[in-house]
Each structure stands twice: as structure tokens, then as C-alpha cells.
PDB file of N, CA and C in Angstrom:
ATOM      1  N   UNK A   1      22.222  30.392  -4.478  1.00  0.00           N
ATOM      2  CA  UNK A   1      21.857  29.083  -4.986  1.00  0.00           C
ATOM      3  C   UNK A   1      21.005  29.252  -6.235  1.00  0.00           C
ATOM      4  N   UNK A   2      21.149  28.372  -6.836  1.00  0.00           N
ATOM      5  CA  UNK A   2      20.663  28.937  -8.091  1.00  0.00           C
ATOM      6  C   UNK A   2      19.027  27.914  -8.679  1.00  0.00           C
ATOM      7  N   UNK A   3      18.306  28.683  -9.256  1.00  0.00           N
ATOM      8  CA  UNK A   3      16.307  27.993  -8.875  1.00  0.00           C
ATOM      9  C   UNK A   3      16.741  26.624  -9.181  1.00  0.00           C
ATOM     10  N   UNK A   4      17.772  25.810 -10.018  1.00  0.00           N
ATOM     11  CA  UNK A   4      17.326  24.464 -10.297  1.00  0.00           C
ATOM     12  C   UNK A   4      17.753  23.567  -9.712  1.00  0.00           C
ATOM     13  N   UNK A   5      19.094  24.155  -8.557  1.00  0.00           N
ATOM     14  CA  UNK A   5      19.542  23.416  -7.499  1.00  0.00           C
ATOM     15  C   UNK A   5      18.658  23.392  -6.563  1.00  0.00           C
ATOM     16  N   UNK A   6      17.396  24.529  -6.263  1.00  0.00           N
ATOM     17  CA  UNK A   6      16.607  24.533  -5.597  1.00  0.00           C
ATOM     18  C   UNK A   6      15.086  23.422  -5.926  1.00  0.00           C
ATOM     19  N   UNK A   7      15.072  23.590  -6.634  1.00  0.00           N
ATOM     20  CA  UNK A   7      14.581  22.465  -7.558  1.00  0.00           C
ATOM     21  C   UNK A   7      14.880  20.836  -7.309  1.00  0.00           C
ATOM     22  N   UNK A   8      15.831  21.014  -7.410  1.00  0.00           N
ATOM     23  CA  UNK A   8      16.067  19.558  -7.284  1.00  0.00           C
ATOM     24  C   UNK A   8      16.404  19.323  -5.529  1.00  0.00           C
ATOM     25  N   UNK A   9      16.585  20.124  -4.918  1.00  0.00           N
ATOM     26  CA  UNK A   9      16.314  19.475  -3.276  1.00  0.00           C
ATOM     27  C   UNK A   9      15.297  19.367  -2.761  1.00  0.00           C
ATOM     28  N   UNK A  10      13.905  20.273  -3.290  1.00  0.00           N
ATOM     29  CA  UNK A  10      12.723  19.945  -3.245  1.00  0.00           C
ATOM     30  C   UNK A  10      12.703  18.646  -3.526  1.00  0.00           C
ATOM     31  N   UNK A  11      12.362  18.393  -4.854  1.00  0.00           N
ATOM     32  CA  UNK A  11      12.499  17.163  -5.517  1.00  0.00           C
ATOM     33  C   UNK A  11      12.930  15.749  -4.640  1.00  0.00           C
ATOM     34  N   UNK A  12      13.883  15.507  -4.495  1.00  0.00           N
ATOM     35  CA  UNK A  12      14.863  14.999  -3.712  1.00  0.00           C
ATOM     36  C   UNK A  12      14.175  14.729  -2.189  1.00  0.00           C
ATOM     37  N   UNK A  13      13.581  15.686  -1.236  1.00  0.00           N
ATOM     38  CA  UNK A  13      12.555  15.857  -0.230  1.00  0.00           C
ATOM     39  C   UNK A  13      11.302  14.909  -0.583  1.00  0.00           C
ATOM     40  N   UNK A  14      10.856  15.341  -1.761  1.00  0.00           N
ATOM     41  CA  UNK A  14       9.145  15.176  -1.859  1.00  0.00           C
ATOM     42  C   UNK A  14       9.314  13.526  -2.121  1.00  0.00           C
ATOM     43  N   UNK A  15      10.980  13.073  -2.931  1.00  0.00           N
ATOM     44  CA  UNK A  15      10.887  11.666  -3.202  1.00  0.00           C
ATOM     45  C   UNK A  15      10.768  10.396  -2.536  1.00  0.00           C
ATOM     46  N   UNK A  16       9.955  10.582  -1.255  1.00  0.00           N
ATOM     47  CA  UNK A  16      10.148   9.667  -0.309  1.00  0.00           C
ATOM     48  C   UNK A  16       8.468   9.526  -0.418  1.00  0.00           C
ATOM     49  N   UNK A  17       8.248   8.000   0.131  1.00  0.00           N
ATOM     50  CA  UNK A  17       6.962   7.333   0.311  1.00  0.00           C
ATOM     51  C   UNK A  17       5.998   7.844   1.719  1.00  0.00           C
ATOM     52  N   UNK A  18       5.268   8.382   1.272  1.00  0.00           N
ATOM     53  CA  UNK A  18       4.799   8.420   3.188  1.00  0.00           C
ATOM     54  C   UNK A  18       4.187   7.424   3.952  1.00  0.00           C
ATOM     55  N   UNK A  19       4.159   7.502   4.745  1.00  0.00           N
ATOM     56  CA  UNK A  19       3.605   6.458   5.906  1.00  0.00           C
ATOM     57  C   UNK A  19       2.128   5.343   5.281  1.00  0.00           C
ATOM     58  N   UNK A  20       1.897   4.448   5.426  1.00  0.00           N
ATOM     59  CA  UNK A  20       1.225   3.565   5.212  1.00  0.00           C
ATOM     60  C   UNK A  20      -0.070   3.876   5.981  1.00  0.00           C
ATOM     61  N   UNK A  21       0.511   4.350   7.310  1.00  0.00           N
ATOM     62  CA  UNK A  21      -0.945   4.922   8.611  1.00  0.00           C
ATOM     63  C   UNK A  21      -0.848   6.093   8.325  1.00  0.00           C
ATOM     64  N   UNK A  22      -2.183   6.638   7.695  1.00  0.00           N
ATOM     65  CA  UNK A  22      -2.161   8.169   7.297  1.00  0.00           C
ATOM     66  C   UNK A  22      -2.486   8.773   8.726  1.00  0.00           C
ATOM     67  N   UNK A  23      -2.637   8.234   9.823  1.00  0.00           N
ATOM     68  CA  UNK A  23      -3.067   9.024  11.180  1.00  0.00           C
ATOM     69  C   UNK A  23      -1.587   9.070  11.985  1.00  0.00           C
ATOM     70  N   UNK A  24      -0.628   8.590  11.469  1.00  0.00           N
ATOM     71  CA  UNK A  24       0.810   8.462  12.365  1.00  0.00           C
ATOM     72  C   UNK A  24       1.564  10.393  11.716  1.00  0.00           C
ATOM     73  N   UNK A  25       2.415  10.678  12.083  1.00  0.00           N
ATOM     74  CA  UNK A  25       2.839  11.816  11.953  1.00  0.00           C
ATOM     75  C   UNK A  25       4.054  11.610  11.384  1.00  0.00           C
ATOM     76  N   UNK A  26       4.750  11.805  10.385  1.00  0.00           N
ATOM     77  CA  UNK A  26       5.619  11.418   9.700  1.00  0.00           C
ATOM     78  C   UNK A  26       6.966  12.773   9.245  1.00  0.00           C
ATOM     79  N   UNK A  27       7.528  12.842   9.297  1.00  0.00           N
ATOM     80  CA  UNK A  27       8.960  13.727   8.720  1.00  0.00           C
ATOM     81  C   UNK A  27      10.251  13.291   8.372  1.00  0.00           C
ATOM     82  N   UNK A  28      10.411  14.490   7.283  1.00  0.00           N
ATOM     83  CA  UNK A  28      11.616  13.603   6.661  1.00  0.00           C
ATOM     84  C   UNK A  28      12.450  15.092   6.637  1.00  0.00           C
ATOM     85  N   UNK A  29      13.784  15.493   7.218  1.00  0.00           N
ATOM     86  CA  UNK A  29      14.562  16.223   6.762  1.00  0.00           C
ATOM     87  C   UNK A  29      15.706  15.975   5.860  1.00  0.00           C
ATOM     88  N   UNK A  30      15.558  16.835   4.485  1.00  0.00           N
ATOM     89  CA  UNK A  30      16.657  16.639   4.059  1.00  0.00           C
ATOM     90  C   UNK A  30      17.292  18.257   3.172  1.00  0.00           C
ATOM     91  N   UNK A  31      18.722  18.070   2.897  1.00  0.00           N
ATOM     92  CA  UNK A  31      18.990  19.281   2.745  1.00  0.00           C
ATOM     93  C   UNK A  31      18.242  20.763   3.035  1.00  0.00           C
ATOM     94  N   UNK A  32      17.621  20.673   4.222  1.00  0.00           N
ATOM     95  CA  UNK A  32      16.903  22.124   4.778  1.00  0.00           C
ATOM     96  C   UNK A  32      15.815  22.260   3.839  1.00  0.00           C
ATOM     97  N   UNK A  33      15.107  20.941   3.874  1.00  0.00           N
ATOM     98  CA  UNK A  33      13.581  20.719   3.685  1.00  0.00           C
ATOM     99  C   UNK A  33      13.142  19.664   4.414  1.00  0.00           C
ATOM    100  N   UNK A  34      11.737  20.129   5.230  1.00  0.00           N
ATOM    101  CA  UNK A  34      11.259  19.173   5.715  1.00  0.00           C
ATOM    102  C   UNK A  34       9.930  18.789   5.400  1.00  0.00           C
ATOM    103  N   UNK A  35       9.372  17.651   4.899  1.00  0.00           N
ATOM    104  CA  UNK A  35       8.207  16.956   4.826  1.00  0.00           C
ATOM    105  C   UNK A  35       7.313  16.494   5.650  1.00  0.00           C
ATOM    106  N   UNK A  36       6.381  17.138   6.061  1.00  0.00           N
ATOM    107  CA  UNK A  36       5.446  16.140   6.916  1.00  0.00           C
ATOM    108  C   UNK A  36       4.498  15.638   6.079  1.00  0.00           C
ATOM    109  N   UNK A  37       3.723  14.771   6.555  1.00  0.00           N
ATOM    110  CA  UNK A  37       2.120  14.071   6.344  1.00  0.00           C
ATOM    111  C   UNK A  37       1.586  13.766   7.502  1.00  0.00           C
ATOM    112  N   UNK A  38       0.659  14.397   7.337  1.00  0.00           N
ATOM    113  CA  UNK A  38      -0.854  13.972   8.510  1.00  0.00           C
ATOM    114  C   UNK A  38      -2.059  14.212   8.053  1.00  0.00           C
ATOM    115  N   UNK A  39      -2.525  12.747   8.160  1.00  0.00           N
ATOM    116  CA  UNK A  39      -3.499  12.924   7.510  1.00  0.00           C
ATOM    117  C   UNK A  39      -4.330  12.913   5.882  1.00  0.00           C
ATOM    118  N   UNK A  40      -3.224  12.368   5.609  1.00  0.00           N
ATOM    119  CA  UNK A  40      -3.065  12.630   3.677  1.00  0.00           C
ATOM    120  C   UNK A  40      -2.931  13.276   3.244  1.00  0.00           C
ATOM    121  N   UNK A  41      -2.414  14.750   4.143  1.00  0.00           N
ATOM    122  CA  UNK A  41      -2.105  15.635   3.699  1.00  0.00           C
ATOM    123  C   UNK A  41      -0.542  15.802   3.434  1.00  0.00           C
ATOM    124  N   UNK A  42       0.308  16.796   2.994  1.00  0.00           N
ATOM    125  CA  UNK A  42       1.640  16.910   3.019  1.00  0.00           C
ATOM    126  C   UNK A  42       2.062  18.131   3.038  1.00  0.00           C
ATOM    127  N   UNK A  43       2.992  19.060   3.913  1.00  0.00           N
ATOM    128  CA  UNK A  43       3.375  20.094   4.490  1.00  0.00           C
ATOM    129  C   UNK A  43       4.439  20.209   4.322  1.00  0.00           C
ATOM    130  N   UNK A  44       5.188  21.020   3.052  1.00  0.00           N
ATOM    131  CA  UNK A  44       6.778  21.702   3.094  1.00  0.00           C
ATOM    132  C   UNK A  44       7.314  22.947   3.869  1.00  0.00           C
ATOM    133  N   UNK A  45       8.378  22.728   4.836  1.00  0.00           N
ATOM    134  CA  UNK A  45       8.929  23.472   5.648  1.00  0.00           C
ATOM    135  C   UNK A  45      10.460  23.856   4.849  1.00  0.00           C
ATOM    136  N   UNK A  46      10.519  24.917   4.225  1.00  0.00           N
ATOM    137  CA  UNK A  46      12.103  25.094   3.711  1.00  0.00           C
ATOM    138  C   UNK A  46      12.730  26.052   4.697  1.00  0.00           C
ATOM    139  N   UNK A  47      13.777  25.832   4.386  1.00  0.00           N
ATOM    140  CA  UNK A  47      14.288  27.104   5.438  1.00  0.00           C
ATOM    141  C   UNK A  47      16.005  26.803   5.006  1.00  0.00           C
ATOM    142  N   UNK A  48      17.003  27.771   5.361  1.00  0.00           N
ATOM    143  CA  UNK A  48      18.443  28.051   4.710  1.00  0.00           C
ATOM    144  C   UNK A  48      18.909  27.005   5.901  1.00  0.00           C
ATOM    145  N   UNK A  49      20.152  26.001   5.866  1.00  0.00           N
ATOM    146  CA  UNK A  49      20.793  25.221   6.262  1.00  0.00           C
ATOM    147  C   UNK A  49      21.598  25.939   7.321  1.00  0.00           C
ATOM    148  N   UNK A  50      22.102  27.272   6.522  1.00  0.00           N
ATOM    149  CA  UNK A  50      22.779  28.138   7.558  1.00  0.00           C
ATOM    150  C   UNK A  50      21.890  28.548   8.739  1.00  0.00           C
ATOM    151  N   UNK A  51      20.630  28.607   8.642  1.00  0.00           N
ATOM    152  CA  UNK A  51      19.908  29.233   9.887  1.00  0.00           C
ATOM    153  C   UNK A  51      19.566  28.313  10.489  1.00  0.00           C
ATOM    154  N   UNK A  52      19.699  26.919  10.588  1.00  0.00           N
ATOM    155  CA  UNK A  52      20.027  25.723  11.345  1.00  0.00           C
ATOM    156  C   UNK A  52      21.234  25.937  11.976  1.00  0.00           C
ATOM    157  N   UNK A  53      22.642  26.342  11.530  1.00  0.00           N
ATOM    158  CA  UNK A  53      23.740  26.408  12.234  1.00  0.00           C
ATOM    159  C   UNK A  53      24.153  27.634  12.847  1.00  0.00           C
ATOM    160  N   UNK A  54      22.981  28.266  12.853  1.00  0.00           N
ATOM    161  CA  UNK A  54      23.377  29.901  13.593  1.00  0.00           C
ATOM    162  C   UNK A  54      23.759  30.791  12.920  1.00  0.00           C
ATOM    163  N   UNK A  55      23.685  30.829  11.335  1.00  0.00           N
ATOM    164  CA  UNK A  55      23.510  31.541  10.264  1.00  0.00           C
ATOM    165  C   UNK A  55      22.174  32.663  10.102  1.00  0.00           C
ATOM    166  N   UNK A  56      22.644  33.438   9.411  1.00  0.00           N
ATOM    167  CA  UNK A  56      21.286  35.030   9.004  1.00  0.00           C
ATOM    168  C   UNK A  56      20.459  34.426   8.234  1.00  0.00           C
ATOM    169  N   UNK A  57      19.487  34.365   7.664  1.00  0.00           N
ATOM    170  CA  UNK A  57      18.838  34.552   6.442  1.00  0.00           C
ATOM    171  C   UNK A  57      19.039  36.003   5.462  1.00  0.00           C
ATOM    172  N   UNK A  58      19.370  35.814   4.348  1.00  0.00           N
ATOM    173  CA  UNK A  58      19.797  37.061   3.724  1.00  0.00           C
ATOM    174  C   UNK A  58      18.565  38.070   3.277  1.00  0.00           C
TER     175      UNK A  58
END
């Protein structure tokens, strides 16, 4: 995959609003990124799509 396709699914992830109640726990998966917020804080989880479907990591 190449950095600016990677780039832009970050992107794409981070473009969502978070929760209004910063004490509620919030996630958003998309293309094998996940977003949390708690707390006003915000937490990126990436990980390969294939190792969701029983795929290696290379």
C-alpha cells in the first residue's frame, strides 16, 4: 500500500465528530482503523484488514 493511500484512510477515520458526552466511550471502525475517545482524549488503533480475516501481518 502505498504512504498516501495510507494517508488518506487515516484521514478518512479521524473525519468523524466525536461524541458530544466526553465521558461516553465512542468508536468508529473504518478501513482497519479504529478511533476511540474517552475522555477528550482520542486513540488510533491501525492494524492490516487481512489480520481481521485470518491474514499474516507481513
Amino acid at each position: 500500500m502505498e504512504a498516501e493511500d495510507k494517508d488518506n484512510i487515516l484521514a478518512r477515520a479521524l473525519d468523524i465528530d466525536p461524541p458530544q458526552k466526553t465521558d461516553k466511550h465512542f468508536e468508529s471502525v473504518l478501513d482497519g482503523v479504529m478511533a476511540t475517545w474517552r475522555n477528550q482524549r482520542s486513540y488510533i488503533t491501525i492494524w492490516k484488514t487481512s489480520y481481521l480475516t485470518g491474514g499474516e501481518f507481513d
